[in-house]
Protein backbone atom coordinates (compact mmCIF):
# COMPACT_ATOMS: atom_id res chain seq x y z
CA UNK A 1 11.00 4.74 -12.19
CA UNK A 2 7.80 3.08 -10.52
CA UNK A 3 5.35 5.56 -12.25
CA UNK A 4 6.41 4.49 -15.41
CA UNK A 5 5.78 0.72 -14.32
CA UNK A 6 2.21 2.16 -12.89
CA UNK A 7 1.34 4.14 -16.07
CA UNK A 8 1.70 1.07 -18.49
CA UNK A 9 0.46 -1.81 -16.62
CA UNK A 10 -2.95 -2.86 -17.82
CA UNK A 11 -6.24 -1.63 -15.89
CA UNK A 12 -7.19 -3.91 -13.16
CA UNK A 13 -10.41 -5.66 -13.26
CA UNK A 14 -12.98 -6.00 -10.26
CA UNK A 15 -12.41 -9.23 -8.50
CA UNK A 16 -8.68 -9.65 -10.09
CA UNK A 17 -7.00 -7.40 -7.44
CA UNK A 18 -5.67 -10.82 -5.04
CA UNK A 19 -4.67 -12.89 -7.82
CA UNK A 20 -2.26 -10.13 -9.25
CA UNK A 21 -1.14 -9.15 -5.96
CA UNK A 22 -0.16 -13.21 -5.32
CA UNK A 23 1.23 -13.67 -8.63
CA UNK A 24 3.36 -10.06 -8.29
CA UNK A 25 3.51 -9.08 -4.63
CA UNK A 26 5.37 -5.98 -5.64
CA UNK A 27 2.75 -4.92 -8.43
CA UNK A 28 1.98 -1.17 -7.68
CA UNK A 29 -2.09 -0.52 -7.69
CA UNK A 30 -3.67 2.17 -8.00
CA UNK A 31 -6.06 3.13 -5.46
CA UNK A 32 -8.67 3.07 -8.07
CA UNK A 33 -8.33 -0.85 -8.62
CA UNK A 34 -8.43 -1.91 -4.84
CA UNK A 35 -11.45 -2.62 -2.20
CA UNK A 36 -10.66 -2.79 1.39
CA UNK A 37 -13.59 -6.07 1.51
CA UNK A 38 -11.39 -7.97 -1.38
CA UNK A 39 -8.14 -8.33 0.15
CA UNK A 40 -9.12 -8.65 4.30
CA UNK A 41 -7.32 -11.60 5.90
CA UNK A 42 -5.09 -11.98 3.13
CA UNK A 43 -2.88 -8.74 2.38
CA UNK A 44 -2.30 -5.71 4.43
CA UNK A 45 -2.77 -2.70 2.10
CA UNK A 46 -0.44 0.05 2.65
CA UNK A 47 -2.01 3.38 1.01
CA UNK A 48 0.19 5.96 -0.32
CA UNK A 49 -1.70 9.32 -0.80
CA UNK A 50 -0.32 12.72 -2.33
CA UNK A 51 -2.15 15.40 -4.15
CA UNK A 52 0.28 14.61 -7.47
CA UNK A 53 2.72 11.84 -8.71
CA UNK A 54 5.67 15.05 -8.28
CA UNK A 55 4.73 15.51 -4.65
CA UNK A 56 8.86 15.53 -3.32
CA UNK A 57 7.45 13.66 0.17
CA UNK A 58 5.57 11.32 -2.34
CA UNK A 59 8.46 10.63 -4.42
CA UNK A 60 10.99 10.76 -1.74
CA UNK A 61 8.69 7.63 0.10
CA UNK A 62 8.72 5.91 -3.55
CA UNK A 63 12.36 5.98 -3.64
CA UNK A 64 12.11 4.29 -0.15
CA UNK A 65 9.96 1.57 -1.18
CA UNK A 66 11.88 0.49 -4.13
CA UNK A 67 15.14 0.22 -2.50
CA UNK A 68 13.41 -2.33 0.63
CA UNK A 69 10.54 -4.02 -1.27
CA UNK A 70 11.32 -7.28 -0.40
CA UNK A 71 10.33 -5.94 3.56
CA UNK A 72 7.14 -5.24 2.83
CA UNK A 73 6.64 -8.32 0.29
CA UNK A 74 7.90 -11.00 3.33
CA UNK A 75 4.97 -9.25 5.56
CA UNK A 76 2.16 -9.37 2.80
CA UNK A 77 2.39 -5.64 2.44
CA UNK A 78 0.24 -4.76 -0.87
CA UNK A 79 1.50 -1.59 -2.53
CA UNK A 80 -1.66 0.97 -3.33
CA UNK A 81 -0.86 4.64 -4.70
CA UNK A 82 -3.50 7.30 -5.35
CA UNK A 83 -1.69 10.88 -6.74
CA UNK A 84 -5.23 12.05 -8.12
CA UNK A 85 -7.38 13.81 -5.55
CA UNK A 86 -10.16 14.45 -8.37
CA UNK A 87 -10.70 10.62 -9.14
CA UNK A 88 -11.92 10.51 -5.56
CA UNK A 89 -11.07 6.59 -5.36
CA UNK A 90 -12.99 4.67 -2.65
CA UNK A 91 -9.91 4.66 -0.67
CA UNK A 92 -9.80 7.96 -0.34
CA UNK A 93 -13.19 8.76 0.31
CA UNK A 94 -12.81 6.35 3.32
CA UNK A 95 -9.85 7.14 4.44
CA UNK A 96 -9.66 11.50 4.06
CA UNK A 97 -5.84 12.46 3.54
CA UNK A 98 -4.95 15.21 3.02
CA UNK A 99 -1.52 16.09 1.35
CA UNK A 100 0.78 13.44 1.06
CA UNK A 101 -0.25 10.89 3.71
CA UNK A 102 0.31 7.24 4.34
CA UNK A 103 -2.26 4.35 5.38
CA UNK A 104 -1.25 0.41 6.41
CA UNK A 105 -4.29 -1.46 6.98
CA UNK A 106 -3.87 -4.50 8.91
CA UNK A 107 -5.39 -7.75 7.19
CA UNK A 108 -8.27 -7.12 10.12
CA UNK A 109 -9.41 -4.29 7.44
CA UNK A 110 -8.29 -1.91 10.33
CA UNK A 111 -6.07 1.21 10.22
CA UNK A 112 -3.06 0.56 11.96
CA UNK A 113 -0.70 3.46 11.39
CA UNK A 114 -1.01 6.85 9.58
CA UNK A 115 1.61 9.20 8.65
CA UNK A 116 1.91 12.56 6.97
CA UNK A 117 5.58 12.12 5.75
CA UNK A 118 7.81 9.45 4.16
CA UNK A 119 9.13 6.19 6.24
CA UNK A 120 11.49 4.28 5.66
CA UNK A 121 10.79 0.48 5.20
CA UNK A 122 12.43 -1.27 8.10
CA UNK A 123 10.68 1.54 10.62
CA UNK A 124 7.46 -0.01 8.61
CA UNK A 125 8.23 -3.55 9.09
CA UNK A 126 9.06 -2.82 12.90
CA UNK A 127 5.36 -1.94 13.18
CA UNK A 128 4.16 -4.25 11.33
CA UNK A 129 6.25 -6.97 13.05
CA UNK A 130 4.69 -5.62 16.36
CA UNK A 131 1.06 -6.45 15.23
CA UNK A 132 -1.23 -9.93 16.79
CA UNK A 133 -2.03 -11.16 13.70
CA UNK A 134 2.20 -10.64 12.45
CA UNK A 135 3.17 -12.33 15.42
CA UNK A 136 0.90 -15.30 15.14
CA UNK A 137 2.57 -15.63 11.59
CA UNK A 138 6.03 -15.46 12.44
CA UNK A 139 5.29 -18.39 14.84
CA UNK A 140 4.08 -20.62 12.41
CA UNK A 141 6.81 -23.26 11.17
């Protein structure tokens, strides 16, 4: 189960964020762990909100991501999760969900796409293929 993963992986350090996510584009971070200003131009963070870790839409969209992962990896899709409204992480201070809600931030630093229920990984990808900065990737030998 990815919480499980989450709960014993060690605390991420200021500054360390990039190297992890190049040396384990599927690490899992927690919202906590991640500014916006460390990862533009390189990864495009895809926020996963929810009020607890046994929301159902919040699990259900977990579930999702573990059985494509390798989707979101090929399009530099890093992985952030924040279940804890009370921590008030900067992401969520920025950002204001409410619920269960979902974030991808182009590697612009932009918001590209918000939504208030799960998605499946290939709708994700579609969007994400769609973008400028995607495109001009794909075209690259």
């Amino acid at each position: 189960m990815w919480l499980g993963l989450l709960a014993i992986a060690p605390p991420v350090l200021a500054g360390e964020t990039l190297d992890i996510w190049r040396s384990d584009p599927t690490h899992i971070f927690d919202a906590k762990e991640v500014e916006l200003s460390d990862v533009i131009w390189a990864a495009r963070p895809w926020v996963v909100f929810a009020d607890s870790p046994l929301d159902p839409t919040f699990t259900q969209q977990m579930a999702l991501l573990q059985a494509e992962i390798a989707v979101l990896q090929e399009r530099d899709v890093m992985i952030v999760v924040d279940t804890d409204p009370k921590a008030q992480s900067n992401l969520r201070k920025t950002l204001h969900p409410k619920g269960f809600n979902w974030v991808l931030i182009g590697k612009d630093g932009k918001i590209k796409l918000r939504k208030p229920f799960a998605w499946d990984m290939r709708e994700l990808s579609r969007v994400i293929d769609k973008m400028p900065i995607r495109q001009r990737e794909m075209s690259k030998p």
